[in-house]
Protein backbone atom coordinates (compact mmCIF):
# COMPACT_ATOMS: atom_id res chain seq x y z
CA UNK A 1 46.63 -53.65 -38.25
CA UNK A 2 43.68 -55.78 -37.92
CA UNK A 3 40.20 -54.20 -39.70
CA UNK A 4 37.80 -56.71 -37.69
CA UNK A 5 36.27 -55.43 -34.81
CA UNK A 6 37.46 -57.44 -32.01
CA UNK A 7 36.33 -56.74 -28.14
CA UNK A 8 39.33 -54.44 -27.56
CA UNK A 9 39.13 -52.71 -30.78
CA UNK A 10 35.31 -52.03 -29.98
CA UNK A 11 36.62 -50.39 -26.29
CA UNK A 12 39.49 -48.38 -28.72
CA UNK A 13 36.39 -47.38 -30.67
CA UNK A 14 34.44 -46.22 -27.55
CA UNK A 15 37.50 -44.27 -26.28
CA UNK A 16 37.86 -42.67 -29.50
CA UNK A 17 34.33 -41.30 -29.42
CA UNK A 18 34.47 -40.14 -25.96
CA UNK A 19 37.69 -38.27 -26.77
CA UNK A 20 36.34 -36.49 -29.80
CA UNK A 21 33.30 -35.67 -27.69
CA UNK A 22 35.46 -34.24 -25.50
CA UNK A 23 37.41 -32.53 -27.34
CA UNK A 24 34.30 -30.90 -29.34
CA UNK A 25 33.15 -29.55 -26.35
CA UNK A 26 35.90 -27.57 -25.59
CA UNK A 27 36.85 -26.29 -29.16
CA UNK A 28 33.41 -25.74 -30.99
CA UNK A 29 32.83 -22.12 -32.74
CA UNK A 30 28.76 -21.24 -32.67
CA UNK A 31 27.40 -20.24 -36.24
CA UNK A 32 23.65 -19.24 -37.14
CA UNK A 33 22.50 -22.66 -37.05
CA UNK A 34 25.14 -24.85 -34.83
CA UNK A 35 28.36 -25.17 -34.32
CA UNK A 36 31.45 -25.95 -36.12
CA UNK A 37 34.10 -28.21 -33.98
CA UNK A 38 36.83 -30.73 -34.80
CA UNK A 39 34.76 -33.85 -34.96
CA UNK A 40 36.70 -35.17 -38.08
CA UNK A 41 39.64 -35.66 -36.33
CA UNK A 42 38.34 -38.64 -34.46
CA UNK A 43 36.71 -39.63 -37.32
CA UNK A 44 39.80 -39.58 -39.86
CA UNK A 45 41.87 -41.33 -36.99
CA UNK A 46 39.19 -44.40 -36.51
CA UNK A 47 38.45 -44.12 -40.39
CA UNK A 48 42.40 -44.81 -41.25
CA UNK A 49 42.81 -47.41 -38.38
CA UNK A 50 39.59 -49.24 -38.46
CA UNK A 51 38.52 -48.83 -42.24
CA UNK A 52 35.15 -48.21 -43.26
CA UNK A 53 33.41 -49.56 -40.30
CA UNK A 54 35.67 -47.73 -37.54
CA UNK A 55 34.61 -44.41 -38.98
CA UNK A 56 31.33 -45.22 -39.69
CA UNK A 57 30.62 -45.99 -36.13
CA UNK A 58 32.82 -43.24 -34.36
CA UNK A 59 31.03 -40.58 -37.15
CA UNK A 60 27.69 -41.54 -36.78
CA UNK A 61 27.74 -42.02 -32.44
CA UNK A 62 30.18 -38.93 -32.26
CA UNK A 63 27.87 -36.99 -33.94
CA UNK A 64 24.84 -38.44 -32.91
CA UNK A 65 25.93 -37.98 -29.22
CA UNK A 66 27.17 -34.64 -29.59
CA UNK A 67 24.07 -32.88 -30.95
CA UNK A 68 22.37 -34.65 -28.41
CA UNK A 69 24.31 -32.93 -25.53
CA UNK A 70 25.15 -29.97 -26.97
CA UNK A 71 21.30 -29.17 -27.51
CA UNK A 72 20.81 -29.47 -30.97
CA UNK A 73 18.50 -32.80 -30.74
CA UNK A 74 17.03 -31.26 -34.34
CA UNK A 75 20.67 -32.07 -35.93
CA UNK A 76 21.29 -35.65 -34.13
CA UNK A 77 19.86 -37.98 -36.85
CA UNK A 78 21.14 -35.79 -39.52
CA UNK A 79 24.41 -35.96 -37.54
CA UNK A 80 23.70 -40.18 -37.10
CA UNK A 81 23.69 -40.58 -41.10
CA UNK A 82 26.06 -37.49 -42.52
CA UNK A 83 29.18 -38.01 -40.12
CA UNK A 84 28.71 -41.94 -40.19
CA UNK A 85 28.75 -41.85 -44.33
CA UNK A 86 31.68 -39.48 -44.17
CA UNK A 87 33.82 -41.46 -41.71
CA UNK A 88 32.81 -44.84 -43.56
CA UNK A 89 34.09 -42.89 -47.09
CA UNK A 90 37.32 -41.89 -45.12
CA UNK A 91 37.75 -45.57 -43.92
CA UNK A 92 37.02 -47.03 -47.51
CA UNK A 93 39.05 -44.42 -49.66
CA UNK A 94 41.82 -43.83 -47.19
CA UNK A 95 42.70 -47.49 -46.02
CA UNK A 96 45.91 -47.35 -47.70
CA UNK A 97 48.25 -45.21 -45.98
CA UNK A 98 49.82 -43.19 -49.36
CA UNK A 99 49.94 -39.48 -49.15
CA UNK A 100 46.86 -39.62 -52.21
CA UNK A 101 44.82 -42.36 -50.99
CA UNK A 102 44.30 -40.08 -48.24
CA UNK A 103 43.96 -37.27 -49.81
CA UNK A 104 41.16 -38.20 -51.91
CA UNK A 105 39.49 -39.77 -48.56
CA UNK A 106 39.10 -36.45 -47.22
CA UNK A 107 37.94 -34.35 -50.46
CA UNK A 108 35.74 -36.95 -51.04
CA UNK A 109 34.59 -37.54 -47.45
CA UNK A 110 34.19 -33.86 -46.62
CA UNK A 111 31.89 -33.63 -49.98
CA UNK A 112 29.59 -35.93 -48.13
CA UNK A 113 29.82 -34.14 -45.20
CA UNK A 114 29.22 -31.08 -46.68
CA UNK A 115 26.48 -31.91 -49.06
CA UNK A 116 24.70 -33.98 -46.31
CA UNK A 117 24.56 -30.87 -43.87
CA UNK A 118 23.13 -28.72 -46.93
CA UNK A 119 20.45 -30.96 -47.36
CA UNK A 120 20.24 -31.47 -44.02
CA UNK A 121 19.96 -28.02 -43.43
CA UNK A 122 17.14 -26.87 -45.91
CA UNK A 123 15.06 -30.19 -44.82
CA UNK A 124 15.09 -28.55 -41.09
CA UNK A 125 14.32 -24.99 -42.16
CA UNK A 126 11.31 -26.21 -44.16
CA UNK A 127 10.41 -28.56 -41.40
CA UNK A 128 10.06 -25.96 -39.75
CA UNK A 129 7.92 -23.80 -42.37
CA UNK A 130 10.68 -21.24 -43.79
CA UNK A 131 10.42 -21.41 -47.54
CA UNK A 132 12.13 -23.54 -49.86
CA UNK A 133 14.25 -20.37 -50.89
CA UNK A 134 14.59 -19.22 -47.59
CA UNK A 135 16.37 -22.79 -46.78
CA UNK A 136 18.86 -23.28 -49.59
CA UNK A 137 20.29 -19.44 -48.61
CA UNK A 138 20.22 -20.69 -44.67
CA UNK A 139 22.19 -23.53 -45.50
CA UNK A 140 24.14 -22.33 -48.21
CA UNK A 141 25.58 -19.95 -45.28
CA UNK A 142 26.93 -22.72 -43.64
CA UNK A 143 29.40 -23.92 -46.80
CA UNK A 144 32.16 -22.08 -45.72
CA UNK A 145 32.32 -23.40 -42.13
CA UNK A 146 31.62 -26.89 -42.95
CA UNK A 147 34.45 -26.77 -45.52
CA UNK A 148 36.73 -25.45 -42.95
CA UNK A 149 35.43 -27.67 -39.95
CA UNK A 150 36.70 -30.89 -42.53
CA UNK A 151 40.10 -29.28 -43.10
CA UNK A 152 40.98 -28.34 -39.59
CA UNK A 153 39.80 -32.00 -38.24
CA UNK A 154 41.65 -33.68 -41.21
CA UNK A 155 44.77 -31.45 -40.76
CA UNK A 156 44.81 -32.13 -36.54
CA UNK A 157 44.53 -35.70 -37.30
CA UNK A 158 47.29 -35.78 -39.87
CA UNK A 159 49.91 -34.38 -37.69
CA UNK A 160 48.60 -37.09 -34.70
CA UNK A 161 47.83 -40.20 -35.81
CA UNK A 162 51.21 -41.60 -36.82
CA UNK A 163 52.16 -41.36 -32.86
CA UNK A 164 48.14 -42.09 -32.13
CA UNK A 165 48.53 -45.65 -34.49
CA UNK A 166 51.71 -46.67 -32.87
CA UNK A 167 51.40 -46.31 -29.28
CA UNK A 168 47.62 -46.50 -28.43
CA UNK A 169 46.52 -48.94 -31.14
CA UNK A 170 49.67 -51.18 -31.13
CA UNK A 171 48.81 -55.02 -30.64
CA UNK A 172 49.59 -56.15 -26.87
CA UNK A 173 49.16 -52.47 -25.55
């Protein structure tokens, strides 16, 4: 498949983010400090059919967008940058389609995620004047679910996007 972004894969793009925003909405599970969803499984699907730049934009609008509406405006630039690196590392690391490749797109992918939303997380709580201790424990909380908000999106979008790549991203469709 083409990697440039042409007019209709920019509209394939758009639909992909609207879906996953979607889909977030309805299957999100509230923690102490936000939510965890399946927002990687839009971003593993661009990521592997768009490369680097696919998943860099659907990541970084998808999250972006959905902190916005879901009222967590303090998490949407954080969201912007940590989601649009991830998906951009799952584009780049996972643009061949062996079993490994992709693999190693998602370890490595979900360590940005993960490390972004810890850091992330302690610069909010000491933006807003907890201690510096007080924010590595807050965000060290959240570990667990980020880890298992990567594996669920990666997993969902491993058992769709063979039949996702063929029939809704197949030239002349």
């Amino acid at each position: 498949m083409k990697k440039t972004l042409t007019t209709r894969n920019i509209a394939i793009l758009a639909v992909l983010i609207g879906v996953n925003i979607v889909l977030n909405f309805f299957l999100r599970i509230p923690t102490a400090t936000g939510f965890i969803s399946l927002v990687e499984a839009g971003i593993v699907i661009a990521a592997w059919n768009f490369g680097a730049t696919g998943g860099l934009i659907v990541g970084g609008l998808t999250g972006f967008l959905l902190d916005l509406m879901s009222g967590y405006p303090q998490w949407m630039f954080i969201s912007l940058i940590v989601h649009g690196a991830e998906g951009a590392v799952f584009g780049y690391l996972g643009r061949e389609k062996s079993s490994l490749s992709r693999l190693i797109s998602i370890i490595a992918g979900g360590a940005v995620m993960v490390t972004g939303y810890f850091l992330g997380g302690i610069l909010l709580q000491v933006l807003n004047h907890a201690s510096f201790q007080t924010a590595v424990y807050a965000s060290t909380v959240d570990i667990f679910g980020n880890v298992l908000q990567v594996l669920a999106g990666a997993l969902l979008a491993g058992l769709i996007i063979e039949p996702i790549s063929q029939r809704l991203l197949a030239d002349g469709v």
